[in-house]
N, C-alpha and C. Protein backbone atom coordinates (compact mmCIF):
# COMPACT_ATOMS: atom_id res chain seq x y z
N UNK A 1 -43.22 27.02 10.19
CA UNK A 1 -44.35 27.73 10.80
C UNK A 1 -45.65 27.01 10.48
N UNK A 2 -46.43 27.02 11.38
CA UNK A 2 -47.90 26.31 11.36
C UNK A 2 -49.31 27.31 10.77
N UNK A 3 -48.54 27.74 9.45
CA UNK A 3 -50.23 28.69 9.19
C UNK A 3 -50.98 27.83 8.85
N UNK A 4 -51.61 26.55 8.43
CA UNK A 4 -53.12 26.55 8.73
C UNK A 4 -53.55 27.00 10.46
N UNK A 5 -52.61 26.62 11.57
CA UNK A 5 -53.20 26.91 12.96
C UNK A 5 -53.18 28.51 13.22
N UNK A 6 -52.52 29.23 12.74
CA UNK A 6 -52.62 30.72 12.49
C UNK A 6 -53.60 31.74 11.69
N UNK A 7 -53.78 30.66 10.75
CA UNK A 7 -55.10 31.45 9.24
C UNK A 7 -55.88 32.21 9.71
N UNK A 8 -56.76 31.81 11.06
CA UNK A 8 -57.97 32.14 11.46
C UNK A 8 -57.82 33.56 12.10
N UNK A 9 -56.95 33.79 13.00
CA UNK A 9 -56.17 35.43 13.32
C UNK A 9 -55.36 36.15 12.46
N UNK A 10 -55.00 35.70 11.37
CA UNK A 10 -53.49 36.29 10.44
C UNK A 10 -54.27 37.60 10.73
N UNK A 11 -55.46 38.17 10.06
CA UNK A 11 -55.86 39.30 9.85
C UNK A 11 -55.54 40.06 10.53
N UNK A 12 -54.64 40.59 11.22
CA UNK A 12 -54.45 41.50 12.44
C UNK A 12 -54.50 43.16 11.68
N UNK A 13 -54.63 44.25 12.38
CA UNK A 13 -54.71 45.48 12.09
C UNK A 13 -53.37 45.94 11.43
N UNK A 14 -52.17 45.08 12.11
CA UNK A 14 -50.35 45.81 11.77
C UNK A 14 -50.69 45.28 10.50
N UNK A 15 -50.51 43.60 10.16
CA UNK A 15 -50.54 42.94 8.65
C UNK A 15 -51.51 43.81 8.09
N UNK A 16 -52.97 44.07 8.19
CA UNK A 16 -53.78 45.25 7.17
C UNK A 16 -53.02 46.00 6.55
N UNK A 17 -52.63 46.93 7.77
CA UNK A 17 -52.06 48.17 7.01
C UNK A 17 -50.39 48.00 5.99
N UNK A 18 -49.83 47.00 6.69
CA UNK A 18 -48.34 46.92 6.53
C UNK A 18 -48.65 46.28 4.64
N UNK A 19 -49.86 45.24 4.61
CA UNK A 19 -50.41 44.91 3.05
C UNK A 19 -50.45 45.87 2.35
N UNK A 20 -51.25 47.09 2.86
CA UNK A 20 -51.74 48.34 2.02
C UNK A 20 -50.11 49.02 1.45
N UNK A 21 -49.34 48.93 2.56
CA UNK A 21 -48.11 49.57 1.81
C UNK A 21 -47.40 48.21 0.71
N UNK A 22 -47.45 47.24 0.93
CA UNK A 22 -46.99 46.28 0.28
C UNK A 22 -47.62 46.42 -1.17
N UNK A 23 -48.31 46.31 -1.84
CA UNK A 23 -49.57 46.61 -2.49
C UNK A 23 -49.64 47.44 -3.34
N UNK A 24 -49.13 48.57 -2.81
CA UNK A 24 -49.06 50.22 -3.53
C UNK A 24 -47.18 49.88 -3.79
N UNK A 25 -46.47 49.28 -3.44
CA UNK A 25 -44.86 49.07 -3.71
C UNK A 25 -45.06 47.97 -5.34
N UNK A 26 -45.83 47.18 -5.05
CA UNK A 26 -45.79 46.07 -6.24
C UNK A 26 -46.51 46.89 -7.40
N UNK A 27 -47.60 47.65 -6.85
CA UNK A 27 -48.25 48.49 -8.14
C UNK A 27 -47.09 49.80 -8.93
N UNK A 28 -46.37 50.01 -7.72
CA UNK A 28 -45.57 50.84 -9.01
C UNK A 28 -44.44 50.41 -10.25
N UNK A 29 -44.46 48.91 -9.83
CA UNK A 29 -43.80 48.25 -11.09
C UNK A 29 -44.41 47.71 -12.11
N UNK A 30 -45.79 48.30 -11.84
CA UNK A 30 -47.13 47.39 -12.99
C UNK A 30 -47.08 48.64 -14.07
N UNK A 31 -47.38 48.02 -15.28
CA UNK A 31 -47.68 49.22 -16.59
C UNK A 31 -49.06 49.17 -16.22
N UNK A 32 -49.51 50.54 -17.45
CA UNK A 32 -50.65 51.01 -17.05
C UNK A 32 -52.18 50.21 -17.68
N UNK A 33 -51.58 48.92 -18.44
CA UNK A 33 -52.93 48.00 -19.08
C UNK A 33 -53.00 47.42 -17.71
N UNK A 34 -54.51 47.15 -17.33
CA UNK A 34 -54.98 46.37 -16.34
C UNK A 34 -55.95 45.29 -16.82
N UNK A 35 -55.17 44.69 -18.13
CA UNK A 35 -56.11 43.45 -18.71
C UNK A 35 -54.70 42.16 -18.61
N UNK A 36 -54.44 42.40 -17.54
CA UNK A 36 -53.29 41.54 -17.44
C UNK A 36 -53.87 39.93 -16.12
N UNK A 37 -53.20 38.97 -16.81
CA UNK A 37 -53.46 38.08 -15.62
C UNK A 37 -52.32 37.68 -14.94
N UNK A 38 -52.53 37.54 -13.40
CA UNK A 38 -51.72 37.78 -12.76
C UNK A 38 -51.51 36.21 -11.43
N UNK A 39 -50.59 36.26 -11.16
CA UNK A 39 -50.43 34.86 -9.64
C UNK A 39 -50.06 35.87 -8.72
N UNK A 40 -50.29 35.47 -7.60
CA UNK A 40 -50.05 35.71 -6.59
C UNK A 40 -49.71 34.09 -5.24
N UNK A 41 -48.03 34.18 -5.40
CA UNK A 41 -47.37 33.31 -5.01
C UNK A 41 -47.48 33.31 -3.50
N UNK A 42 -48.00 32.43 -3.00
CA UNK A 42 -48.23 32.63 -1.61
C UNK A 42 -48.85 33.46 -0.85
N UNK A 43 -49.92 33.31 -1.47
CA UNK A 43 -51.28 34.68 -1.27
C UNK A 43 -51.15 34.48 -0.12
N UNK A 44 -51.44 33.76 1.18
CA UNK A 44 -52.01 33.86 2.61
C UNK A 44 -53.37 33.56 2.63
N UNK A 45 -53.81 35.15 3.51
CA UNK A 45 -55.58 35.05 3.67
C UNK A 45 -55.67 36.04 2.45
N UNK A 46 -54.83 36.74 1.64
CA UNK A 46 -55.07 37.52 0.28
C UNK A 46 -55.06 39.20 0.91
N UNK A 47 -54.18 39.49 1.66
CA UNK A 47 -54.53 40.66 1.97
C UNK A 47 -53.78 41.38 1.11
N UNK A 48 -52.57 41.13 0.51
CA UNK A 48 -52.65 41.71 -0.94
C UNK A 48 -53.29 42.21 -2.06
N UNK A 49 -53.70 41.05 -2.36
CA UNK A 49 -54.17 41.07 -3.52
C UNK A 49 -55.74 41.88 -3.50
N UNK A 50 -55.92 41.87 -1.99
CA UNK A 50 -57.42 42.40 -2.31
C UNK A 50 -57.31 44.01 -2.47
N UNK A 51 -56.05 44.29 -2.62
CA UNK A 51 -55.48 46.06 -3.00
C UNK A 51 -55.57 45.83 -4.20
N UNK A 52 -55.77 44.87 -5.12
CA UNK A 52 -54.94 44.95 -6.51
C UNK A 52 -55.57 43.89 -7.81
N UNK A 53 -57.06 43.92 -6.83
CA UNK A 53 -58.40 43.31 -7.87
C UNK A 53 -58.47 44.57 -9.07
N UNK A 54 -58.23 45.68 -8.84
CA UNK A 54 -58.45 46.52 -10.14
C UNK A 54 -57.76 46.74 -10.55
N UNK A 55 -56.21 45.99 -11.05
CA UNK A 55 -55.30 46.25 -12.03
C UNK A 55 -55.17 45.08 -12.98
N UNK A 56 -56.16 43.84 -12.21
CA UNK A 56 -55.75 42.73 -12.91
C UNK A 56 -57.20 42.01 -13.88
N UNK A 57 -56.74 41.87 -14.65
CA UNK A 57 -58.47 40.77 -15.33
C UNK A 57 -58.67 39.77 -14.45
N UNK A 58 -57.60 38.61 -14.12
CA UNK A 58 -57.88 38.04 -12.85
C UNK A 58 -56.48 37.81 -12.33
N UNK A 59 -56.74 37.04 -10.88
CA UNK A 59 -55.40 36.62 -10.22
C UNK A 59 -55.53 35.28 -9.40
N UNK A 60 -54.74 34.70 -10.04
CA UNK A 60 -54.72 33.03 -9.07
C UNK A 60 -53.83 33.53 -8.14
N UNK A 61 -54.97 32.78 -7.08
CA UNK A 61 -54.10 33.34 -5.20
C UNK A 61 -53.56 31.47 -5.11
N UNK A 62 -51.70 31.79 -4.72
CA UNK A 62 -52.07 30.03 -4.31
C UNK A 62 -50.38 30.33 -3.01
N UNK A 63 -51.19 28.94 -2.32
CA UNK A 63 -50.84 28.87 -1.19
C UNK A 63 -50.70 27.19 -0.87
N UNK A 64 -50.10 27.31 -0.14
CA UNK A 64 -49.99 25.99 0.28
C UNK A 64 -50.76 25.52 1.48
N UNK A 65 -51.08 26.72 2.24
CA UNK A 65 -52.04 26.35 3.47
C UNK A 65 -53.65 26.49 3.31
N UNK A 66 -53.86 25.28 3.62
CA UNK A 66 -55.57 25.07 2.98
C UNK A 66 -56.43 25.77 4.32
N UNK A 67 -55.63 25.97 5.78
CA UNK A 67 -56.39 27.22 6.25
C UNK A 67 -56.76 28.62 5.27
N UNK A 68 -55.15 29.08 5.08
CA UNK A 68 -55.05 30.50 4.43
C UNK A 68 -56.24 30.50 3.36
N UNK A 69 -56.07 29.20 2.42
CA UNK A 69 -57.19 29.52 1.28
C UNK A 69 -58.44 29.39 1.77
N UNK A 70 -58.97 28.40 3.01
CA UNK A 70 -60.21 28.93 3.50
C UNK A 70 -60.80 30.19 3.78
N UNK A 71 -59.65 30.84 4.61
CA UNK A 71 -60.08 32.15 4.56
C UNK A 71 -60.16 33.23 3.66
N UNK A 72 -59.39 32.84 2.79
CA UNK A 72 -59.64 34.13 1.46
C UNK A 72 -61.16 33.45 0.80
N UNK A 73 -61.11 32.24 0.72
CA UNK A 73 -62.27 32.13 -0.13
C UNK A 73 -63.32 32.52 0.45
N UNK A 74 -63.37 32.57 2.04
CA UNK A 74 -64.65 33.27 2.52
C UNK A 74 -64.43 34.40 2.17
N UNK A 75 -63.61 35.22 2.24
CA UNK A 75 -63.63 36.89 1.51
C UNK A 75 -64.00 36.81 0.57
N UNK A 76 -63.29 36.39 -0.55
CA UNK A 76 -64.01 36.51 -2.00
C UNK A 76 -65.45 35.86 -1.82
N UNK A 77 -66.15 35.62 -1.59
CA UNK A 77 -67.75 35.28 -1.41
C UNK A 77 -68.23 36.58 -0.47
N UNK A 78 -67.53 36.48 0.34
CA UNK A 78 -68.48 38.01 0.90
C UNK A 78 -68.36 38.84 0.24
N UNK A 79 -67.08 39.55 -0.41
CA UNK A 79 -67.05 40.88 -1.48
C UNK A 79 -67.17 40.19 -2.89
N UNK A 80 -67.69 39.13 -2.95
CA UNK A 80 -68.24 39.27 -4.93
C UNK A 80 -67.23 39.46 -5.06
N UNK A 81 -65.72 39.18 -4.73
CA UNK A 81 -64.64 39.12 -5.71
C UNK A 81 -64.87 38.40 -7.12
N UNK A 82 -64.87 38.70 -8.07
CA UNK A 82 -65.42 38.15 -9.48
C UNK A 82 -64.08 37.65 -10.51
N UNK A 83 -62.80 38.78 -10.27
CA UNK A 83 -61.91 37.72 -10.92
C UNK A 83 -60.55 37.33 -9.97
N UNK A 84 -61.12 36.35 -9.06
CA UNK A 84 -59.77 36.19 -8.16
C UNK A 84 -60.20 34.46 -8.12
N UNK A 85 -59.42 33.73 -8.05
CA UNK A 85 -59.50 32.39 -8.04
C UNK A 85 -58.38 31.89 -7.23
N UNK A 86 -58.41 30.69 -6.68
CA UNK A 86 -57.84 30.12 -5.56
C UNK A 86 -57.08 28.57 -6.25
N UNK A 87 -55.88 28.24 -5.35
CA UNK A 87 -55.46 27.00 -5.70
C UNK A 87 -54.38 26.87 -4.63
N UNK A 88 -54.93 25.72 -4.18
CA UNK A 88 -54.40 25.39 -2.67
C UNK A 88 -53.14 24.30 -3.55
N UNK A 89 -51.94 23.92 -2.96
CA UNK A 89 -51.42 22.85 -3.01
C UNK A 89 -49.30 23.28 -3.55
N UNK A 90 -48.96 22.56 -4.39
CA UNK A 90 -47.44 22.77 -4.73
C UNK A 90 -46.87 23.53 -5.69
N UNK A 91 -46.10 24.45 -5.52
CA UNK A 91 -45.90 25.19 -6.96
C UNK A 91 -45.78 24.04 -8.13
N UNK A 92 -44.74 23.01 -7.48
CA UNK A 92 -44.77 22.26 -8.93
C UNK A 92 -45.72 20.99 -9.22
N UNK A 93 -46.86 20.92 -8.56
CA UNK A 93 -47.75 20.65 -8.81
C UNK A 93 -49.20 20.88 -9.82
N UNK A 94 -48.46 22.35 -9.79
CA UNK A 94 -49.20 23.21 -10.88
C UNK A 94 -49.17 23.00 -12.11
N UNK A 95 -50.30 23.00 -13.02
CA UNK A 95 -50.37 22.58 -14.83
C UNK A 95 -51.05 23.42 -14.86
N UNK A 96 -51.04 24.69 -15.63
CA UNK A 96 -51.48 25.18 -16.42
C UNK A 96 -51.30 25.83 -18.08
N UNK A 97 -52.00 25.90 -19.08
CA UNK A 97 -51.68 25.65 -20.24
C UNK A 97 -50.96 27.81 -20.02
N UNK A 98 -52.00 28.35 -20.08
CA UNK A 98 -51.88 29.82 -19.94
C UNK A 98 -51.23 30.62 -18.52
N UNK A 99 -50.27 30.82 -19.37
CA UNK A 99 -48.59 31.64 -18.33
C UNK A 99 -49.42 32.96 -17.49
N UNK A 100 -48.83 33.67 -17.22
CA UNK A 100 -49.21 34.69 -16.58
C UNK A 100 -48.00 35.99 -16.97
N UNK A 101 -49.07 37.16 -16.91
CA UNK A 101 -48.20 38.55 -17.23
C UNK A 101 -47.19 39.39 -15.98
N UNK A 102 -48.16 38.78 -14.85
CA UNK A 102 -47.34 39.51 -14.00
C UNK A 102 -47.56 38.26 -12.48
N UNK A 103 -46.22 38.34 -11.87
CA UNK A 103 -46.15 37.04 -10.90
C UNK A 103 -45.41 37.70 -9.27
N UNK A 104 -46.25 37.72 -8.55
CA UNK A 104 -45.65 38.67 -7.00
C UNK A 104 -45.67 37.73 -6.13
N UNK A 105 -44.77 38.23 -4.84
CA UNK A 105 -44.94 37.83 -3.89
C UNK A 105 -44.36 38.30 -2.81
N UNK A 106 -44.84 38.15 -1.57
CA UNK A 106 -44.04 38.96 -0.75
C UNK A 106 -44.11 38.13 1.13
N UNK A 107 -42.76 37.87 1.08
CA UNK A 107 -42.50 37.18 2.69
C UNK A 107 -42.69 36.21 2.70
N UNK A 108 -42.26 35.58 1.22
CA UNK A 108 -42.48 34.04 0.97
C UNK A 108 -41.21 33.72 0.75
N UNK A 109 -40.29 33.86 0.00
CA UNK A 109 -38.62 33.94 -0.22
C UNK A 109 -38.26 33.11 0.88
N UNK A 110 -38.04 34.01 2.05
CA UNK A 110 -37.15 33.35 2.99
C UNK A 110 -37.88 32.41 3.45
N UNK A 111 -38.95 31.81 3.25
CA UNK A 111 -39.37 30.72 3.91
C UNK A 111 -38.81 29.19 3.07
N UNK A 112 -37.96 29.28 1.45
CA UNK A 112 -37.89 28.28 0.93
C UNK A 112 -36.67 28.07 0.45
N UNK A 113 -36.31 26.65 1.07
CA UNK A 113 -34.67 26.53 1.17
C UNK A 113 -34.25 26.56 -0.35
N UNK A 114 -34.48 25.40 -1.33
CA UNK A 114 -34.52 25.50 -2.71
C UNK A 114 -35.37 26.63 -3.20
N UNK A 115 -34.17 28.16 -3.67
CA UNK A 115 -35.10 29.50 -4.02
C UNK A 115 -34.86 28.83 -5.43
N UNK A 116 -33.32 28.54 -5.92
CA UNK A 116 -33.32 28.60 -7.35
C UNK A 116 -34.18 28.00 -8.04
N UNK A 117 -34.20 26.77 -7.53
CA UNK A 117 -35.57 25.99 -7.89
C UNK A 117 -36.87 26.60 -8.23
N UNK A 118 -37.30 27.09 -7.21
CA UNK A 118 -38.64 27.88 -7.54
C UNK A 118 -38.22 28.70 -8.08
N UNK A 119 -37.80 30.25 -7.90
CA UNK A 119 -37.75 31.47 -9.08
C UNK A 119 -37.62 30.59 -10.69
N UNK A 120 -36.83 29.30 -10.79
CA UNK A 120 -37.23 29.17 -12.38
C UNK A 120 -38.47 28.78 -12.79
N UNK A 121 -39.12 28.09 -12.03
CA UNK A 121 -40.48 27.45 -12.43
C UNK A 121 -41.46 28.43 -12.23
N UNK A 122 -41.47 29.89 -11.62
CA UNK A 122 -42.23 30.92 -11.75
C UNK A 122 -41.47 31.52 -12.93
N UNK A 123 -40.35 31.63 -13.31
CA UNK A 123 -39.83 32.00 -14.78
C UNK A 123 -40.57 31.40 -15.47
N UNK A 124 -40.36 29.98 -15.55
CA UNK A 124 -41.68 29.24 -17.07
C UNK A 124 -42.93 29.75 -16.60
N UNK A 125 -43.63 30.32 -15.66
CA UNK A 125 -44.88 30.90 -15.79
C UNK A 125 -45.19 31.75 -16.09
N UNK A 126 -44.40 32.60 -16.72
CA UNK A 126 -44.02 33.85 -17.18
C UNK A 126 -44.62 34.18 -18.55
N UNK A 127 -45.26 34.91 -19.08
CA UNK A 127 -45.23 35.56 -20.46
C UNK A 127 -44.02 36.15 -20.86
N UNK A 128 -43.47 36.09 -21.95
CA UNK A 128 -42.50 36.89 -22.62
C UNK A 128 -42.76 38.78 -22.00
N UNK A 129 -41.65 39.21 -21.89
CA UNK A 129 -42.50 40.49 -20.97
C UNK A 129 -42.89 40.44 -19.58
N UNK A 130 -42.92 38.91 -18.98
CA UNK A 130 -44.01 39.23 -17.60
C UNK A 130 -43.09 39.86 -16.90
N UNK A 131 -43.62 39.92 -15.68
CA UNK A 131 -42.51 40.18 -14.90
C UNK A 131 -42.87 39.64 -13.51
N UNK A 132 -41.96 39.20 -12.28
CA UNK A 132 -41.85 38.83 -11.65
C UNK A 132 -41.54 39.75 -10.36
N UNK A 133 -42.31 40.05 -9.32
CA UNK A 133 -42.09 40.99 -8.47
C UNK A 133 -41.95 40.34 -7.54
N UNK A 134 -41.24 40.60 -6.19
CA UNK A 134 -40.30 40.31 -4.72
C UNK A 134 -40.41 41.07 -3.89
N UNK A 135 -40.81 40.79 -3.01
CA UNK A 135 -40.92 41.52 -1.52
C UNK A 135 -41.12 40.61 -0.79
N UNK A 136 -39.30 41.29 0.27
CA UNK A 136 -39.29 39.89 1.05
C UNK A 136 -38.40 40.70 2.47
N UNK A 137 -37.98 40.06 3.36
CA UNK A 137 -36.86 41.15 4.20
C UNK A 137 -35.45 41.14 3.99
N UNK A 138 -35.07 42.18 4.36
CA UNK A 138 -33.62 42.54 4.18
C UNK A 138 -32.78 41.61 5.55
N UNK A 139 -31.70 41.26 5.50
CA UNK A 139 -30.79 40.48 6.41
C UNK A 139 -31.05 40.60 7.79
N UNK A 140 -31.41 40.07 8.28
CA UNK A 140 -31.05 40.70 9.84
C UNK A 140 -30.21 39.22 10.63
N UNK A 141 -30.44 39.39 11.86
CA UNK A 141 -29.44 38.18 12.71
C UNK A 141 -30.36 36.79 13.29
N UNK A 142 -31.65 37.01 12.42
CA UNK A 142 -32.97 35.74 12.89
C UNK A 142 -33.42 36.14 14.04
N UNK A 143 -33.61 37.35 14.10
CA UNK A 143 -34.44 38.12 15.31
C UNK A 143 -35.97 38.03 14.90
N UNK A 144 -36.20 37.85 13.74
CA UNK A 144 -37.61 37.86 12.66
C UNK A 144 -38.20 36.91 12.96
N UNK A 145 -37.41 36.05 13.49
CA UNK A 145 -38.19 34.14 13.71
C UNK A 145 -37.44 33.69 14.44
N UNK A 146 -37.48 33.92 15.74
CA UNK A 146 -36.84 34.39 16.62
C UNK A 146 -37.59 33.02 17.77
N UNK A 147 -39.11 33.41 17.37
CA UNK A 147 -39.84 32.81 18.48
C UNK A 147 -40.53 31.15 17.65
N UNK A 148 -39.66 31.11 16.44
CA UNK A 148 -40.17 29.92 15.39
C UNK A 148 -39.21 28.80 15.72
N UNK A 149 -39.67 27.63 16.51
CA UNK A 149 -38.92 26.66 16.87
C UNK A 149 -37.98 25.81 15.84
N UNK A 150 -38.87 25.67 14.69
CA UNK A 150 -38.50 24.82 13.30
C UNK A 150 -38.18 25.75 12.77
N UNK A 151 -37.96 26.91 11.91
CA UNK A 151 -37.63 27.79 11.24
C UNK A 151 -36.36 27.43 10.51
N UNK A 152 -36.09 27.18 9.05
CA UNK A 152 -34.99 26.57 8.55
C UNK A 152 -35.01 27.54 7.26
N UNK A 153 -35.70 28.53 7.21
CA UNK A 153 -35.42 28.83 5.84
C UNK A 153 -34.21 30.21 6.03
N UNK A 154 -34.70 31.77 5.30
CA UNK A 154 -33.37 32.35 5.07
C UNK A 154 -33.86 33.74 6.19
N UNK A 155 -32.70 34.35 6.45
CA UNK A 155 -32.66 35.50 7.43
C UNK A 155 -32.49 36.90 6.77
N UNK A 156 -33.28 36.62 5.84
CA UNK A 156 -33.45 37.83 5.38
C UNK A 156 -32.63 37.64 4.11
N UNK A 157 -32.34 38.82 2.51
CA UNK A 157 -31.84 38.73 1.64
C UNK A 157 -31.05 40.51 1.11
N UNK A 158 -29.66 40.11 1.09
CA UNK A 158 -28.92 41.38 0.51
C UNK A 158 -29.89 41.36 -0.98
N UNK A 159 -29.76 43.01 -1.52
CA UNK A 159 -30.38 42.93 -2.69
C UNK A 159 -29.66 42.73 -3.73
N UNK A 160 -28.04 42.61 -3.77
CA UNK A 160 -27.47 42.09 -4.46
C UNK A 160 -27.19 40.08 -4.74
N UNK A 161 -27.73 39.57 -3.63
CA UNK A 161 -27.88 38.06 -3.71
C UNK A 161 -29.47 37.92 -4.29
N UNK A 162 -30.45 38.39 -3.86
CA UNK A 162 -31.69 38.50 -4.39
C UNK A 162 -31.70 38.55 -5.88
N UNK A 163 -30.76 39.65 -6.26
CA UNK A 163 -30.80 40.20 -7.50
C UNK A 163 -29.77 38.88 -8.19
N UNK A 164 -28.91 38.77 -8.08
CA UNK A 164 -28.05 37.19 -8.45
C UNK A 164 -28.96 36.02 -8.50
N UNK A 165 -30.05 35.69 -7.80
CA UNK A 165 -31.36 34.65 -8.06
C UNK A 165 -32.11 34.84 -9.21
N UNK A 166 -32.41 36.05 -9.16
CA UNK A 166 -33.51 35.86 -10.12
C UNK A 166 -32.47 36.06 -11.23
N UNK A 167 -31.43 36.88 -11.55
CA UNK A 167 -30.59 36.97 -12.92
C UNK A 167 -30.33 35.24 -13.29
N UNK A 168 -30.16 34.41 -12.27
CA UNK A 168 -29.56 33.26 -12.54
C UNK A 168 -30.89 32.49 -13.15
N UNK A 169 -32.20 32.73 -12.91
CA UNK A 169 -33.53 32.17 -13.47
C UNK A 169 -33.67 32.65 -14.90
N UNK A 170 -32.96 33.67 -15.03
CA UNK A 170 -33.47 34.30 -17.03
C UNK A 170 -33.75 35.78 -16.77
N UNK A 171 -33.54 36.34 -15.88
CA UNK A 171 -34.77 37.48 -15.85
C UNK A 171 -33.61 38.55 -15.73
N UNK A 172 -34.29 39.86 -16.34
CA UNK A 172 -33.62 40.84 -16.07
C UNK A 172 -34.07 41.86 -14.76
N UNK A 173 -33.22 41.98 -13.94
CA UNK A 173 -33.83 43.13 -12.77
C UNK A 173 -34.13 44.36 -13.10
N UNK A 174 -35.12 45.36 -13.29
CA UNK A 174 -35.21 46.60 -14.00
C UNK A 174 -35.31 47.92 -12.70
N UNK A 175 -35.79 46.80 -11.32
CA UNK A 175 -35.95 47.88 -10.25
C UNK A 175 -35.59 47.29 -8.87
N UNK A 176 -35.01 47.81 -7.89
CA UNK A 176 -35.31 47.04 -6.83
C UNK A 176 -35.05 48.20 -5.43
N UNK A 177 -35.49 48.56 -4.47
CA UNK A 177 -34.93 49.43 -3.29
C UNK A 177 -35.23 48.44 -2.20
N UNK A 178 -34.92 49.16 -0.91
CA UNK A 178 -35.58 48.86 0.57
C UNK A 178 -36.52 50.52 0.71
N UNK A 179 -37.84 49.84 0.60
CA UNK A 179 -39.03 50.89 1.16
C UNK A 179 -40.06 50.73 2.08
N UNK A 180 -39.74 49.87 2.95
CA UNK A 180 -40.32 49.58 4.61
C UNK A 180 -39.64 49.35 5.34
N UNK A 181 -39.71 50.06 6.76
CA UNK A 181 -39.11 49.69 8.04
C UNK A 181 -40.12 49.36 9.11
N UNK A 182 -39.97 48.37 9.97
CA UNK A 182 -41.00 48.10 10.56
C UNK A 182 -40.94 48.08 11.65
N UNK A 183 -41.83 47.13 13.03
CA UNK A 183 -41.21 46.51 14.11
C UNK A 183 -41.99 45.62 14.10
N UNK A 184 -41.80 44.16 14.61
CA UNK A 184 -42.44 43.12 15.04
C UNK A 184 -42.26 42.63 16.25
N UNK A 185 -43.31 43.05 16.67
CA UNK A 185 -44.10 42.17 18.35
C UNK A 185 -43.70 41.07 18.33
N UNK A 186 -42.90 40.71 19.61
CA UNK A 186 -42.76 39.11 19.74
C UNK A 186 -42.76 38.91 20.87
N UNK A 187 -43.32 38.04 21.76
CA UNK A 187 -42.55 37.61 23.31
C UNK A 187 -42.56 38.46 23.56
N UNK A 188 -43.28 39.66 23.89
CA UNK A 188 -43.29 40.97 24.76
C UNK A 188 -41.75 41.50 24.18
N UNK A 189 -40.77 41.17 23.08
CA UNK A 189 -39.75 42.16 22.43
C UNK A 189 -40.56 42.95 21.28
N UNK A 190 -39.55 43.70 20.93
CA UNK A 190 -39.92 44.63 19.45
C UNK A 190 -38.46 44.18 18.53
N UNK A 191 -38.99 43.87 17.66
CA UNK A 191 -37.63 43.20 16.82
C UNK A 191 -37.83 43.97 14.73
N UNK A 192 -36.91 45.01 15.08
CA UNK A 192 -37.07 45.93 13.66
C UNK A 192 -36.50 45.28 12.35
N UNK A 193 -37.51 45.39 11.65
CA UNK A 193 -37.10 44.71 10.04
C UNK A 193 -37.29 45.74 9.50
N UNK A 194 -36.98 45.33 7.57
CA UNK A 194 -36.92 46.13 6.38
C UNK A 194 -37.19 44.88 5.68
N UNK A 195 -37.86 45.89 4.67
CA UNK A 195 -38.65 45.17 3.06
C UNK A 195 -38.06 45.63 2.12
N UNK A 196 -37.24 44.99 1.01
CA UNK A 196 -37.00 45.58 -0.13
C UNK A 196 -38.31 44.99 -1.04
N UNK A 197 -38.03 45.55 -2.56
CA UNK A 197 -38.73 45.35 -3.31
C UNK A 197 -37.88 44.68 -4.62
N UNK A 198 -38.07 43.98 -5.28
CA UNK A 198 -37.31 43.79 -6.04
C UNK A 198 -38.20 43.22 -7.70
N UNK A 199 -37.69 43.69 -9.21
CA UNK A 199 -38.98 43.39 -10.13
C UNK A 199 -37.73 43.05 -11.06
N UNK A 200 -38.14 41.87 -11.62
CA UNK A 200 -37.38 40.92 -13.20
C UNK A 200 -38.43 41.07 -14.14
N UNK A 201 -37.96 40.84 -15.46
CA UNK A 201 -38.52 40.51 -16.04
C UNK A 201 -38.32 39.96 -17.37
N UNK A 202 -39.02 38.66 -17.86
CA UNK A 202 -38.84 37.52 -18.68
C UNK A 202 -38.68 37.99 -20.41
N UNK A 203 -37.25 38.27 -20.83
CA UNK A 203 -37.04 38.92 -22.38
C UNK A 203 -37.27 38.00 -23.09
């Protein structure tokens, strides 16, 4: 998929609202200290995270599309976002000395052929305790990306293979359901998905 050529529209009214429920799903696996620092794996334009500036001390948004981070960084300058910070480029490109407490993401999964790979290297980013949250879609028949010419990654994830990934990274699963049903506009079709949720975390 081509999101830098997409960044500039992502914002649509369905993604708004469909974030707001995304958002309030990842917050009910958060404890109740909000002096925690946090990633956010494949922020986008940040419509996440901008639900979830007041649970965190700060949150690195990172992405690989240097559209997507254009556009969040114009948000954070218009709302005085004060602890949200940006980093465009490769997960394993990343050096940083200080891990993180809590690590989300959501509708990024199926986009990456090597998962095991990544879920461990967000494991080493982990604090002892962190935890690692998932939201991604449930199986369907590639009706989801349907209208994506290149599209090579996954068609969705049982929560028992989901849950077999991250166990195989170190982590223990403590929660996981399906709590969205949706529809997605395509080509003048309607093509119905589901979101599970799924939360590890690093003993």
């Amino acid at each position: 998929m081509h999101f830098d050529e997409e960044s500039k529209k992502w914002d649509t009214e369905y993604r708004v609202q469909r974030a707001k429920k995304i958002s309030t799903e990842i917050e009910n696996y958060l404890d109740k200290d909000n002096n925690l620092r946090a990633l956010e794996f494949g922020c986008g334009t940040g419509l996440i995270s901008e639900n979830l500036t007041h649970r965190f001390s700060d949150i690195l948004m990172m992405d690989l599309s240097e559209g997507m981070i254009e556009q969040l960084k114009l948000k954070i300058e218009k709302n005085k976002i004060k602890n949200m910070k940006t980093w465009c480029g490769d997960l394993f490109q990343f050096n940083d000395n200080k891990k993180f407490d809590v690590i989300y993401t959501s509708m990024v999964f199926h986009h990456i052929e090597d998962l095991p790979k990544v879920i461990k290297k967000l494991y080493d980013l982990l604090n002892k305790e962190g935890k690692l949250i998932v939201v991604d879609l449930c199986p369907d028949n590639g009706g989801f990306h349907d209208e994506v010419q290149d599209f090579s990654g996954h068609n969705g994830f049982k929560l028992t293979e989901m849950e077999g990934l991250i166990e195989e990274a170190g982590l223990e699963v403590i929660g996981s359901k399906i709590f969205y049903s949706g529809m997605k506009k395509s080509e003048g079709k309607e093509q119905p998905y589901q979101l599970f949720s799924m939360c590890g975390i690093r003993k």
